[in-house]
Structure formats: C-alpha cells, structure tokens
C-alpha atoms as a PDB file:
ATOM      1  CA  UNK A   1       0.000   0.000   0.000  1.00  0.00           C
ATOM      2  CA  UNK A   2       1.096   3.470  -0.230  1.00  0.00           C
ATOM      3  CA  UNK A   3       3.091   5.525   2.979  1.00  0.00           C
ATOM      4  CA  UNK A   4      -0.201   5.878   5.674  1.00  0.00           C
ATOM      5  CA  UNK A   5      -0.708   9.351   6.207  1.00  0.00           C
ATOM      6  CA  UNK A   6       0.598   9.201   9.405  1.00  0.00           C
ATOM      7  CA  UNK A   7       3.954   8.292   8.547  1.00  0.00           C
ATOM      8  CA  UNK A   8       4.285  10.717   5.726  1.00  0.00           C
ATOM      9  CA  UNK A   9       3.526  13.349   8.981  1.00  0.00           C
ATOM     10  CA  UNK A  10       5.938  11.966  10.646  1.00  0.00           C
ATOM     11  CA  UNK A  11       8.927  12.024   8.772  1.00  0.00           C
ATOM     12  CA  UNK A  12       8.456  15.322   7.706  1.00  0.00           C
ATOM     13  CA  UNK A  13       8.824  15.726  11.172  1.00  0.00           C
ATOM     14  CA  UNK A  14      12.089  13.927  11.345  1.00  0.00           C
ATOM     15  CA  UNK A  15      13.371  15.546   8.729  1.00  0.00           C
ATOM     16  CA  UNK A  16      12.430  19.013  10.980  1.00  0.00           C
ATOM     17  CA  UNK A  17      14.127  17.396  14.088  1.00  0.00           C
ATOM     18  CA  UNK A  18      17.287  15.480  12.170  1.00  0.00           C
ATOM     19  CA  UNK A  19      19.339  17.877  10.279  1.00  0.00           C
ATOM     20  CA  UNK A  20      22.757  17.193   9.294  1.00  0.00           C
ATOM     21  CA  UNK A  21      24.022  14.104  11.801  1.00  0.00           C
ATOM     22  CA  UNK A  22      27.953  13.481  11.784  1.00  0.00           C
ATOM     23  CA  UNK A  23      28.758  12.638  15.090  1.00  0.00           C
ATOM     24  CA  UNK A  24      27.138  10.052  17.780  1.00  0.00           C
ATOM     25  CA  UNK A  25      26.673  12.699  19.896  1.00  0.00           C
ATOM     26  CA  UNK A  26      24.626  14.315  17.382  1.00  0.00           C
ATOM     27  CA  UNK A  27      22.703  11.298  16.761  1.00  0.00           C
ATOM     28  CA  UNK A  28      21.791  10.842  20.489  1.00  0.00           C
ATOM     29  CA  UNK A  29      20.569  14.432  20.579  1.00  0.00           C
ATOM     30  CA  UNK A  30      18.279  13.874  18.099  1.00  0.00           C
ATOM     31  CA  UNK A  31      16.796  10.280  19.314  1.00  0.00           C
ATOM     32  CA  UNK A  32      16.081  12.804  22.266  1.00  0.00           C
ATOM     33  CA  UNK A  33      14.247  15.274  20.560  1.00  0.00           C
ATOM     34  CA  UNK A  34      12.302  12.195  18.739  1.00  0.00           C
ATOM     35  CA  UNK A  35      11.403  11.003  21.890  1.00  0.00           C
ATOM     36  CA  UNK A  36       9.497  14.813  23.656  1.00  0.00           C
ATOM     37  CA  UNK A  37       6.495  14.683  21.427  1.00  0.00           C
ATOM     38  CA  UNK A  38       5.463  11.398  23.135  1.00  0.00           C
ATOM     39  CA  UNK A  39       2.930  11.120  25.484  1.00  0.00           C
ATOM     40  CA  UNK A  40       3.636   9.579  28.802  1.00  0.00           C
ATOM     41  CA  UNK A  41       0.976   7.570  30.174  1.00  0.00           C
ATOM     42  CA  UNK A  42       0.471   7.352  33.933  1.00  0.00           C
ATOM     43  CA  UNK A  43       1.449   4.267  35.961  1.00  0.00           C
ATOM     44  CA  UNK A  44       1.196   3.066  39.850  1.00  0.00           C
ATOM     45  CA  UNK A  45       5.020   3.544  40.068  1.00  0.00           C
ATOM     46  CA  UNK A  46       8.405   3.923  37.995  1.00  0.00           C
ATOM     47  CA  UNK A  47      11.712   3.285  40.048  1.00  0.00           C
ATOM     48  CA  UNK A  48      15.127   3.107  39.105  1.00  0.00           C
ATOM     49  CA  UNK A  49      17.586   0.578  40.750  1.00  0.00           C
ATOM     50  CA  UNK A  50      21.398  -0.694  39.779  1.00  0.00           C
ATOM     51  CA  UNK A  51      21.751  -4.082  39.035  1.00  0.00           C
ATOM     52  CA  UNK A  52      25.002  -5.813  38.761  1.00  0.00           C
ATOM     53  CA  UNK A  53      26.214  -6.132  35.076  1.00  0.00           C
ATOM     54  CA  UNK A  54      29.138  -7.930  33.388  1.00  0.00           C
ATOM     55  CA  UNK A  55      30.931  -4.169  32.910  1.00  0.00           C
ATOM     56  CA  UNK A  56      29.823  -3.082  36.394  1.00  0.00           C
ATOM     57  CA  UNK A  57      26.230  -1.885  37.683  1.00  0.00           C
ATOM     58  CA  UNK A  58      23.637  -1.903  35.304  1.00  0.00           C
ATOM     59  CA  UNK A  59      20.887   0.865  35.559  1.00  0.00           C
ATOM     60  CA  UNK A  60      16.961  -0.375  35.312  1.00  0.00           C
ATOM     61  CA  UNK A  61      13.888   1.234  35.244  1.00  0.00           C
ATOM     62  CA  UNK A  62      10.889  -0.788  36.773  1.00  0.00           C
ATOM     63  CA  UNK A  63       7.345  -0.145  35.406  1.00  0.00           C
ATOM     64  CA  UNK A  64       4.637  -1.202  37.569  1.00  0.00           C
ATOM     65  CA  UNK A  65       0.341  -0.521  35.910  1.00  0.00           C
ATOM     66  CA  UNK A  66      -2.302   0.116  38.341  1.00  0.00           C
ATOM     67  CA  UNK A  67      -3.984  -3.058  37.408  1.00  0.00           C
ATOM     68  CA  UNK A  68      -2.780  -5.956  38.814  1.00  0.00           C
ATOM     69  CA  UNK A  69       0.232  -7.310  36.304  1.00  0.00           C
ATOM     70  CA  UNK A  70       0.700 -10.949  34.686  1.00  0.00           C
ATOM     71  CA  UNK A  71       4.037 -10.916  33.546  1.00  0.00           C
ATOM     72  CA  UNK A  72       7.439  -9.159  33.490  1.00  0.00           C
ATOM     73  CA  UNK A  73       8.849  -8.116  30.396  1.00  0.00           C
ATOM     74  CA  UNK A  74      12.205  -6.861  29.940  1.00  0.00           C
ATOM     75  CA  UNK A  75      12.441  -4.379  27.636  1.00  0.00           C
ATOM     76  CA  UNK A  76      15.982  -3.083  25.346  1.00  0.00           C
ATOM     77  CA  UNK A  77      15.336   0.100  23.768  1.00  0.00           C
ATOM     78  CA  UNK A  78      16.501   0.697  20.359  1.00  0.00           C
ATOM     79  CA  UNK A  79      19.033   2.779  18.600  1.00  0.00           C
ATOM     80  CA  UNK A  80      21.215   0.922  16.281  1.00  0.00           C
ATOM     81  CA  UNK A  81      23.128   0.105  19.502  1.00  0.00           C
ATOM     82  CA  UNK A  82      24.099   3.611  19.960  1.00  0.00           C
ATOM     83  CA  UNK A  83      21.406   5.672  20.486  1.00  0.00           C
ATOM     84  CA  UNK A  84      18.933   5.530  22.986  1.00  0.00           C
ATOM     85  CA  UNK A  85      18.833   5.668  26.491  1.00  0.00           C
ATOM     86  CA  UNK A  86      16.024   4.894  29.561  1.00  0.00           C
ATOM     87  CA  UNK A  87      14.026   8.206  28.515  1.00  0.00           C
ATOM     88  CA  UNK A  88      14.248   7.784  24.652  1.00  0.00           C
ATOM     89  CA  UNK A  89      11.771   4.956  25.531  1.00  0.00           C
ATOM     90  CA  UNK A  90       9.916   5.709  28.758  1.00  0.00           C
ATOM     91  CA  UNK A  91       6.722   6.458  26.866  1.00  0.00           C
ATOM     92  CA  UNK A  92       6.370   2.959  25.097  1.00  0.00           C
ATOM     93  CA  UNK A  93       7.530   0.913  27.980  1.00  0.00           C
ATOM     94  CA  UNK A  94       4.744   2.676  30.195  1.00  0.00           C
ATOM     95  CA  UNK A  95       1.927   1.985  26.993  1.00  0.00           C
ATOM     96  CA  UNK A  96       3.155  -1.764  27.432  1.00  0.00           C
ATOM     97  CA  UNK A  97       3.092  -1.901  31.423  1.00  0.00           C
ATOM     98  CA  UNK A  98      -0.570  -1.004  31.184  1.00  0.00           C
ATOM     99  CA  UNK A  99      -2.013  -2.200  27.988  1.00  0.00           C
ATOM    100  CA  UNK A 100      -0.500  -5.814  29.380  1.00  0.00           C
ATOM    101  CA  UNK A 101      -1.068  -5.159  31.878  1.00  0.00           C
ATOM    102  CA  UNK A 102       2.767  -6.083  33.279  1.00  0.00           C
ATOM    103  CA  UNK A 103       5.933  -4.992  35.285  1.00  0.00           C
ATOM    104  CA  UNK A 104       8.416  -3.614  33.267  1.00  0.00           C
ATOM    105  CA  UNK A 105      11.994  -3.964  32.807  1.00  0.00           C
ATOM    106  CA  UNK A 106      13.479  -1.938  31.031  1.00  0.00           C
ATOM    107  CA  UNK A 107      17.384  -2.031  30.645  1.00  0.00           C
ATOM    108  CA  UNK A 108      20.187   0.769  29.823  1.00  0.00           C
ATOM    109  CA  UNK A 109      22.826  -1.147  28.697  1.00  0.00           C
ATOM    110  CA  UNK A 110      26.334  -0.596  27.128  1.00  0.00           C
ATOM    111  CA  UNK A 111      26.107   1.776  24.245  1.00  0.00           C
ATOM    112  CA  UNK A 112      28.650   1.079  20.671  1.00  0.00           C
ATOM    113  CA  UNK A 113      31.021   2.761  19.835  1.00  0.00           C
ATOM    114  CA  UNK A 114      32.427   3.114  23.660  1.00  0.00           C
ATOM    115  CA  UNK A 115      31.305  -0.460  24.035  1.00  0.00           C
ATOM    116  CA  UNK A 116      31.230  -2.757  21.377  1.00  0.00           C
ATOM    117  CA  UNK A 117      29.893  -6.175  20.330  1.00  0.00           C
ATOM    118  CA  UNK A 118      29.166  -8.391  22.759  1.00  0.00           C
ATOM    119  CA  UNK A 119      28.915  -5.831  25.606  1.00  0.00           C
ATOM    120  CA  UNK A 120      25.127  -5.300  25.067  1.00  0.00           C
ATOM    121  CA  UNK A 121      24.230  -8.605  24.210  1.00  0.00           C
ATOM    122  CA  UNK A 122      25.991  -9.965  27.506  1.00  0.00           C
ATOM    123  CA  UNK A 123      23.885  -6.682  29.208  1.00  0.00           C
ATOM    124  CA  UNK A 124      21.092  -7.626  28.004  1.00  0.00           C
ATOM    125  CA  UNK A 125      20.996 -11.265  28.924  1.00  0.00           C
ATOM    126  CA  UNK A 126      22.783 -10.237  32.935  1.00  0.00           C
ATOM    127  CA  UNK A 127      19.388  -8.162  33.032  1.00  0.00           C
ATOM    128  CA  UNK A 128      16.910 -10.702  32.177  1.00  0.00           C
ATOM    129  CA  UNK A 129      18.960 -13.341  34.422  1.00  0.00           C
ATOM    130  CA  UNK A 130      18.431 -11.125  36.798  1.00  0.00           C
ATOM    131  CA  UNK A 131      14.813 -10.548  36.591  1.00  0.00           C
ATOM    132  CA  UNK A 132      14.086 -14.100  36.454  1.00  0.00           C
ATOM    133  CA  UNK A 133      16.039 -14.691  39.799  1.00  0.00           C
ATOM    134  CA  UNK A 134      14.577 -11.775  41.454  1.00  0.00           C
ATOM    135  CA  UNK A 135      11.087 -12.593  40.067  1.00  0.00           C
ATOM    136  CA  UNK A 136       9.710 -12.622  44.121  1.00  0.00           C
ATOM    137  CA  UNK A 137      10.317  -9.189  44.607  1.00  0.00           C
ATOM    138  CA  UNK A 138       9.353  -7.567  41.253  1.00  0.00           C
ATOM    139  CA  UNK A 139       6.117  -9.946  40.805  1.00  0.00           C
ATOM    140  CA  UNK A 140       5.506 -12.996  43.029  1.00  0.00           C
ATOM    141  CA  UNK A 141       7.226 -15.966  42.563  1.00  0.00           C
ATOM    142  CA  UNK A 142       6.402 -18.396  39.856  1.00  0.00           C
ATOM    143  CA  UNK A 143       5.798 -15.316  37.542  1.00  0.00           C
ATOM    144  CA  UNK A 144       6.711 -15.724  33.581  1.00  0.00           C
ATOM    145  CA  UNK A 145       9.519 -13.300  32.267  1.00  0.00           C
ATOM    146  CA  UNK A 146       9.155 -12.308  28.595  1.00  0.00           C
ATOM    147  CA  UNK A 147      11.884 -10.330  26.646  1.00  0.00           C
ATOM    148  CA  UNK A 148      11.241  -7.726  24.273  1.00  0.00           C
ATOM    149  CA  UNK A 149      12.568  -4.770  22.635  1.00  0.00           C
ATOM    150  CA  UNK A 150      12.536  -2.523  19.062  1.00  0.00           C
ATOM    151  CA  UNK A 151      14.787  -2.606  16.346  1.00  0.00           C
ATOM    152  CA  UNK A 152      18.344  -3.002  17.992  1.00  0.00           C
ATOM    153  CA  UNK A 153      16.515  -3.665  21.028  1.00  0.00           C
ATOM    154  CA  UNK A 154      14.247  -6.432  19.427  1.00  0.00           C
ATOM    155  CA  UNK A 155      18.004  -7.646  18.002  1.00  0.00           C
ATOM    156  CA  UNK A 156      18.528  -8.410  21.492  1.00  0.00           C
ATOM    157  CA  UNK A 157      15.782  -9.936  22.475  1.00  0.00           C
ATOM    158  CA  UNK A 158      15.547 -11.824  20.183  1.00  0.00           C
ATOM    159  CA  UNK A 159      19.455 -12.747  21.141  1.00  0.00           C
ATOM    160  CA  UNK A 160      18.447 -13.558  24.735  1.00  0.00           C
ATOM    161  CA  UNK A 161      16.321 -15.749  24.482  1.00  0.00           C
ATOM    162  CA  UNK A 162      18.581 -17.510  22.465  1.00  0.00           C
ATOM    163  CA  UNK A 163      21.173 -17.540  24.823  1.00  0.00           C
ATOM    164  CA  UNK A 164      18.559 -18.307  27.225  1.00  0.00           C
ATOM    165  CA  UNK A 165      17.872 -21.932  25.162  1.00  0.00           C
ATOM    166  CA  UNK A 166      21.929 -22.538  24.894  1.00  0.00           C
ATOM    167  CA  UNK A 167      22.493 -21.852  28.675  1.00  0.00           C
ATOM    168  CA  UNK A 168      19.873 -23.278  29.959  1.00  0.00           C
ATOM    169  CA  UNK A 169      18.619 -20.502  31.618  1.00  0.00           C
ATOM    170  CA  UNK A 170      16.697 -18.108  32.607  1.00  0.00           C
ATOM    171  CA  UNK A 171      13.482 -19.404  31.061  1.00  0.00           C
ATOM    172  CA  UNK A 172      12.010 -17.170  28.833  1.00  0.00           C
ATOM    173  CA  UNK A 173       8.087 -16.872  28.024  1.00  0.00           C
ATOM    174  CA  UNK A 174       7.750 -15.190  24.999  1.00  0.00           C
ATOM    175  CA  UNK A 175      10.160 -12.642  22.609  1.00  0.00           C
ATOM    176  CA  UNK A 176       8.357  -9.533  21.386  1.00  0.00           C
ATOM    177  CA  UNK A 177      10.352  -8.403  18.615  1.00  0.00           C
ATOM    178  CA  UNK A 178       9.193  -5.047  17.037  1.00  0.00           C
ATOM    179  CA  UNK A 179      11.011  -4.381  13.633  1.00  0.00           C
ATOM    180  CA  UNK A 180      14.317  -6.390  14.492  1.00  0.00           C
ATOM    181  CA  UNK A 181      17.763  -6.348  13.363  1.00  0.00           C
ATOM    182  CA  UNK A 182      17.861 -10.098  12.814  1.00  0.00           C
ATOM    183  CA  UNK A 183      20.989 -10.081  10.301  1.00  0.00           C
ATOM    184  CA  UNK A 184      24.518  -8.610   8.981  1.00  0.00           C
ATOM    185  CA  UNK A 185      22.679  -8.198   5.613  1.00  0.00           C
ATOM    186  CA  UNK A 186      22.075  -4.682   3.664  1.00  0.00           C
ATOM    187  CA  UNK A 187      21.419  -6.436   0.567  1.00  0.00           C
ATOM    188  CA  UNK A 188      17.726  -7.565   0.728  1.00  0.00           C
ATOM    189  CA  UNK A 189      14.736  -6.530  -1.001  1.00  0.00           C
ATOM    190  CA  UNK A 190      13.452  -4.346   1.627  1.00  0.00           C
ATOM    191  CA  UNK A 191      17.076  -2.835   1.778  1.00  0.00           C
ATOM    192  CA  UNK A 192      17.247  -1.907  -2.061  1.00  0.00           C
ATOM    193  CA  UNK A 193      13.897  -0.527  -2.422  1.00  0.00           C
ATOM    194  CA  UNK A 194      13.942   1.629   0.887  1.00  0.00           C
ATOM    195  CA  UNK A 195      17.301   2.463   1.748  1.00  0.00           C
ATOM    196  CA  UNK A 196      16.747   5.954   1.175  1.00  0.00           C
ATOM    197  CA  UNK A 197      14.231   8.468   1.875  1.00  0.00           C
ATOM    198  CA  UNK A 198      12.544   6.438   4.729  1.00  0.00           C
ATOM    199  CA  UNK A 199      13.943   7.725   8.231  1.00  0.00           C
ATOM    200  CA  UNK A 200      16.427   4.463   8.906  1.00  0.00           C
ATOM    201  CA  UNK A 201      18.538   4.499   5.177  1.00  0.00           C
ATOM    202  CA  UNK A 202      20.970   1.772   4.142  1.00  0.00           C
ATOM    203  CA  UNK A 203      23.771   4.014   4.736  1.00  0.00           C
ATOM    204  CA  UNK A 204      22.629   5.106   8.830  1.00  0.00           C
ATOM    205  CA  UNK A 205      22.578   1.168   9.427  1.00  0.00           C
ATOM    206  CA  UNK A 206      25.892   0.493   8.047  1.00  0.00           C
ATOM    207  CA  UNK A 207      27.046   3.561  10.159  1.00  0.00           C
ATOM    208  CA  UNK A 208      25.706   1.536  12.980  1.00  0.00           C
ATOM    209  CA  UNK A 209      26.636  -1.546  12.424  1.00  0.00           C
ATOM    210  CA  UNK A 210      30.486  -0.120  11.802  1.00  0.00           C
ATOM    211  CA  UNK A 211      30.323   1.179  15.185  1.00  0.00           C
ATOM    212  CA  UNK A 212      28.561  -1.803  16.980  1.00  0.00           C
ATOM    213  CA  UNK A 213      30.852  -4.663  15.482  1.00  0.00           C
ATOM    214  CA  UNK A 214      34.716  -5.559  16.805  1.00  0.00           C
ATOM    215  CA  UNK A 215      35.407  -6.071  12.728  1.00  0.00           C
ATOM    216  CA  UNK A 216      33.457  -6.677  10.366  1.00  0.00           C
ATOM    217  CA  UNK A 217      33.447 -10.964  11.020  1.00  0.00           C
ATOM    218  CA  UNK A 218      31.470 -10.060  14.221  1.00  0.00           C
ATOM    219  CA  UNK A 219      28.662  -9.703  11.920  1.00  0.00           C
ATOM    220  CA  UNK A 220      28.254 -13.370  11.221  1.00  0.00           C
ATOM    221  CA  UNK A 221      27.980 -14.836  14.630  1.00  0.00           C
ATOM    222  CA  UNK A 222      24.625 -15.667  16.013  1.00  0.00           C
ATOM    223  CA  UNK A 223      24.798 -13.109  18.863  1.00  0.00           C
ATOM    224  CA  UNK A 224      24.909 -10.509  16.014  1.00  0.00           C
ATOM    225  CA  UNK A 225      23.068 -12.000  13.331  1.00  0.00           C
ATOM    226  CA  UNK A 226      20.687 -14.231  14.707  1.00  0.00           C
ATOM    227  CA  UNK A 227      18.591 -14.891  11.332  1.00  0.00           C
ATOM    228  CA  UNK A 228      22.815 -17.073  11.160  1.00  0.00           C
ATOM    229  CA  UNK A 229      21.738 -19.124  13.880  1.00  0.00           C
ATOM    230  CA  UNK A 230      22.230 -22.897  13.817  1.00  0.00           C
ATOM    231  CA  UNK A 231      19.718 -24.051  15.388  1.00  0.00           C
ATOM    232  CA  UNK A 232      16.326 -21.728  16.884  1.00  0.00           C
ATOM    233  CA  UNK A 233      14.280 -24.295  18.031  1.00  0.00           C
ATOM    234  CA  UNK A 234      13.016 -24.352  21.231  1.00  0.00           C
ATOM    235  CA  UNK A 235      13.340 -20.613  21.993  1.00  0.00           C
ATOM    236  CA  UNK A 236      10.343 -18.937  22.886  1.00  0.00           C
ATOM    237  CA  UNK A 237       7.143 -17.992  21.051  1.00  0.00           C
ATOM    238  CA  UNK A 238       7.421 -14.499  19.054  1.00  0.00           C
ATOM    239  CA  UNK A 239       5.848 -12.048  17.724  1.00  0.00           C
ATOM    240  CA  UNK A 240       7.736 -10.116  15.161  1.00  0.00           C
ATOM    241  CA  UNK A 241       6.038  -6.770  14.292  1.00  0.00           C
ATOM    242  CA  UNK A 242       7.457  -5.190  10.928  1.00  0.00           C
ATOM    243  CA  UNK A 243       6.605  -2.217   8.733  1.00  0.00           C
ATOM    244  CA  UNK A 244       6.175  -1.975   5.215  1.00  0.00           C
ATOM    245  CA  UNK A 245       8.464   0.840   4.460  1.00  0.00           C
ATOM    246  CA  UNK A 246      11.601  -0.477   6.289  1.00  0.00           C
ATOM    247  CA  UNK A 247      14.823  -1.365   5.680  1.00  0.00           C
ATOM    248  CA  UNK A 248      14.727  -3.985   8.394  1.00  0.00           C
ATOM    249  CA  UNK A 249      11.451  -5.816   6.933  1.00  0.00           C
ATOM    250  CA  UNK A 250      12.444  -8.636   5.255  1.00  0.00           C
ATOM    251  CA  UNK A 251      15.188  -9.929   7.813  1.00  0.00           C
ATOM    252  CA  UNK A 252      12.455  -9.633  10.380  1.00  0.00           C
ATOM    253  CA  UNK A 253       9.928 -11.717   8.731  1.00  0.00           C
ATOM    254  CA  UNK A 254      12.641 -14.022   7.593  1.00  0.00           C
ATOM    255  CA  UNK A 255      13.466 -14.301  11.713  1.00  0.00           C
ATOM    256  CA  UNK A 256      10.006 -15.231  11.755  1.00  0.00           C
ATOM    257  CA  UNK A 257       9.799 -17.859   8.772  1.00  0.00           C
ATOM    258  CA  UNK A 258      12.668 -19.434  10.409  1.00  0.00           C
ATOM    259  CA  UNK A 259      11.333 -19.651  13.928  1.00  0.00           C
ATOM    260  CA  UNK A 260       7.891 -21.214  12.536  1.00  0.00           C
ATOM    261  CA  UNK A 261       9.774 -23.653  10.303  1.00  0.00           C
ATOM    262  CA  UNK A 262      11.877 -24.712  13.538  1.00  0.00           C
ATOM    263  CA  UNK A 263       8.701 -25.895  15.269  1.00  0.00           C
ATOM    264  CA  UNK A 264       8.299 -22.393  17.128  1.00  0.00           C
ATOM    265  CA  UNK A 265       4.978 -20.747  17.437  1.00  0.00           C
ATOM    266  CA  UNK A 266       5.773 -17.407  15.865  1.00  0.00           C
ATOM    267  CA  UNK A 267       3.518 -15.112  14.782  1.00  0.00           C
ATOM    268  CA  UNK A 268       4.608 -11.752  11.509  1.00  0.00           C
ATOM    269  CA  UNK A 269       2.741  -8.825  11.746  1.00  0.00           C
ATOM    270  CA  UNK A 270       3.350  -6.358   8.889  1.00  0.00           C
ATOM    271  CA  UNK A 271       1.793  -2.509   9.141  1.00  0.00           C
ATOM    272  CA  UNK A 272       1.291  -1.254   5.307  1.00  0.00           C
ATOM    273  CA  UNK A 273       2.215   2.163   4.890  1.00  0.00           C
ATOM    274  CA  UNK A 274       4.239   2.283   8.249  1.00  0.00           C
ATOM    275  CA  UNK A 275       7.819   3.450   8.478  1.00  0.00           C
ATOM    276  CA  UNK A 276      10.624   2.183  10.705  1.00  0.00           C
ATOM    277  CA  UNK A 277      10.425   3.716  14.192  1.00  0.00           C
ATOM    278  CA  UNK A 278       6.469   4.040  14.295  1.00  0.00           C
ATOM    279  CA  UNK A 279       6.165   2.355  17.649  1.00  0.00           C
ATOM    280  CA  UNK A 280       8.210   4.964  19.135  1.00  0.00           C
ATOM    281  CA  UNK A 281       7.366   8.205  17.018  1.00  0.00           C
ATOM    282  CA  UNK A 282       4.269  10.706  17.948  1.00  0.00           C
ATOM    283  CA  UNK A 283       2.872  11.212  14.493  1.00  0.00           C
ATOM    284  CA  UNK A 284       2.178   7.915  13.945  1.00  0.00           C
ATOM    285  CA  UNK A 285      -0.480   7.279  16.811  1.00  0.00           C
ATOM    286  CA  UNK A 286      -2.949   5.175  14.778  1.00  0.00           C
ATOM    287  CA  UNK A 287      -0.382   2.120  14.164  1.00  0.00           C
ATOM    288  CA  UNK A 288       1.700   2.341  17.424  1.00  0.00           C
ATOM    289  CA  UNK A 289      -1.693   2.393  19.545  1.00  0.00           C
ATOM    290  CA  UNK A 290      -2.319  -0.831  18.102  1.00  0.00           C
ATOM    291  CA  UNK A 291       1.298  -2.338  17.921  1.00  0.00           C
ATOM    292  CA  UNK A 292       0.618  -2.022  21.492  1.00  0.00           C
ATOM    293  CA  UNK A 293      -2.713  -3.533  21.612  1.00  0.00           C
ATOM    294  CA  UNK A 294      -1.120  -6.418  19.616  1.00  0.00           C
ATOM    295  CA  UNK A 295       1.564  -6.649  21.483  1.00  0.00           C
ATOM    296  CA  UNK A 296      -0.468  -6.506  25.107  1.00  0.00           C
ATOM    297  CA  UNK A 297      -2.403  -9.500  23.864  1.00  0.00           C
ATOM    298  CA  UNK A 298       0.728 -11.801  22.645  1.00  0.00           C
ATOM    299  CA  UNK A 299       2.342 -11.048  26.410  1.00  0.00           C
ATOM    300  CA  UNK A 300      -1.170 -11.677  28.058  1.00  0.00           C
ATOM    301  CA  UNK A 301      -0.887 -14.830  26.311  1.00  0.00           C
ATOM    302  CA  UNK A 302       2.397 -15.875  26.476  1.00  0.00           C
ATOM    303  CA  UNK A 303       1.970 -14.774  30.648  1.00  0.00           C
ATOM    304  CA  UNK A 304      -1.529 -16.837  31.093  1.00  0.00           C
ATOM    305  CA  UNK A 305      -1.629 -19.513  28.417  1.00  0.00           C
END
C-alpha cells in the first residue's frame, strides 16, 4: 500500500528534528528530541535501581500498571546500539506496562562505539537473568519473564532468548520483537527498495553496524546476526512486528519464517504504509496504539496460556 498518512507526517517531522548528523553525539541528541512529542501515560510507580552487570552496575527502570500485572517483560530500547537511552523509551515501555497489563523492565545497557559487540548482548541477557532470579520481589514468585525490545533492542531480544535456550537458563516466556535487526545483511529486497528516503537508510545502518561490530566478522555470529543461527528451536514464542516501508522488513519476517519452520509458534505482523520507528514516534499514533494492543495481547498470552 502506499506511505499511511501518518507516517508521511511523521517524517516530515524527522526531517524538521534530524538535520545534518555526523557525530554520535549528534545522533543521540536527536533520538532525544524524537522522543518529547510522546505522550507519557500514567502508571502506579516507575523506580530506578542498579543491578550488577558484566561491565559493572547496570541501571533499570521498573514499570509497575495500576492493574494488577501478569508478567514481566524486559524491555531493550533501540538505537542501532548507539542511540537511545532509559528516557528515549519511557513512553512505550509505560503503553506496554498497562495495555498488558505487566511490570516492566526496562534495561540501559552498554552503548557502541564506547562499548562494542558483545557488551550489550551480555547486558542484556545479565538483566533478564536477573529478573528471572529476582522474580519474588518484582512480581511474586512463579511469575513468567518475557523479553522484548525494538529494532536493535528487538536484536537483542531476540538474542536472549537464544542464549537463554543454549544456557539453559533463565526461562524465557515469549520474545516480542518489534522491527528487528535479525541479520549482517544490507542487501535484501526491503534494503534496495527503501534504503533511502525512509527515516532508517541503508547508509545510517551500516554507520551503525560499523560502530557496533569488533570487525566486520562479528557480523556473522549468532549473537549478532541471529537470522545465522544454527539451530532456533526451542526458543520462545514471538511475535515479530514489521513495517512496510523499512529497511529492516524482510530480515524480520525471515526471523520469523525461520522460527515457525523450527517448530516455534511465531507469529509476523506487517503494518502497510508504516515506516521504521512508528512504535516509538508521535505522528504515527494510529499504528503504534495498536502495535501495542497487539503486542499486550501476545504477552497476556504468552503470561496466562
């Protein structure tokens, strides 16, 4: 279908808030600005506690709705691995807390290029460890830990539960996986016909990727690249929510594929007209309101089923 509306609003308002972007420190400033048109919902309580972390303490923010939860999902934000922080994503991860409704997790781990590849990954997985150990305190015991996250952030969570199969532990529910890097791969079909003009180009991802990676042969292991992986069977159920006018869509729903083909129940859910970042961006209300809704009910059922 043709760009929605919405998304046409919304990246003329990128294109407003972006300007010329050389530097990572330039890029973080503008993933802030993204980030102020965003409405913050209410929720019973938001507190922020260190946890430890392979690198030293880890910083958390804990979500908790006013209805009573059914799940805890840990949340990585996105941001190519550079970009992003707790803030840049406070808004969705307090949409998801109530629309769940569930405690959330959500984790500020080691930004590229001051950290590279594996430092996040290894974050990311020392976080949800650590919610699944401390599940008493943050839910009641016996309570189901999902793992979530957008773009980089669905990269890895999509990761972690991986890891999760291969070490045993923690057990992991469910993976929500909104538009995820999935693999080292800027030649698909999606890449070629929307690298440019579409908020995340060809060129911004290779940027990111250059600055994420040790060298360039980090890109092929399944930590990175998880679309590479051996074997995915037995991880946990996904959802995989992609957008039609994203560089990222066809490694996502090829994540997808292969999870289903491996005996996974894994569910693709493609917004037409949508751009890459719509969960996350103000003009685009219409699709992220039900991104949430869709996701809600995949947690609900990955927390009660």
């Amino acid at each position: 279908m043709s760009l929605h509306p919405e998304a046409k609003a919304a990246l003329e308002e990128l294109r407003r808030l972006g300007g010329p972007v050389e530097t990572v420190a330039e890029a973080r400033a503008v993933r802030i600005r993204m980030a102020q048109g965003l409405e913050a919902e209410p929720v019973a309580s938001v507190e922020e506690v260190g946890i430890p972390g392979p690198g030293g303490e880890l910083k958390v923010r804990i979500y908790r709705p006013e209805a009573r939860p059914g799940g805890i999902l840990v949340y990585f934000h996105g941001g190519g691995w550079v970009v992003g922080n707790l803030d840049t994503h406070d808004a969705g991860c307090r949409a998801l807390a109530n629309a769940t409704p569930c405690v959330v997790v959500s984790v500020d781990y080691r930004l590229a290029p001051e950290h590279k590849f594996p430092a996040a990954v290894e974050d990311a997985y020392a976080a949800t460890v650590w919610a699944f150990e401390n599940r008493a305190g943050l839910l009641g015991r016996g309570s189901r830990v999902a793992v979530g996250g957008d773009s980089a952030g669905g990269n890895l969570a999509a990761v972690v539960a991986l890891m999760a199969r291969e070490r045993g532990t923690p057990e992991v529910a469910y993976q929500l996986l909104i538009y995820p890097v999935t693999d080292y791969n800027l030649e698909t079909e999606s890449y070629r016909a929307y690298g440019e003009g579409y908020f995340l180009t060809r060129q911004k991802m290779a940027w990111y990727w250059e600055l994420y990676l040790r060298e360039e042969a980090d890109g092929a292991h399944p930590y990175a690249s998880v679309l590479r992986a051996p074997d995915v069977s037995g991880v946990a159920p996904a959802l995989v929510i992609t957008a039609e006018y994203d560089v990222l869509r066809d490694e996502g729903e090829a994540y997808a594929r292969r999870l289903w083909d491996a005996g996974v129940p894994a569910m693709s859910l493609r917004y037409g007209g949508m751009i890459h970042g719509f969960f996350s961006l103000a003009r685009t209300r219409t699709a992220r309101r039900h991104a949430v809704a869709a996701s809600a009910a995949g947690l609900r059922w990955a927390f009660t089923g």
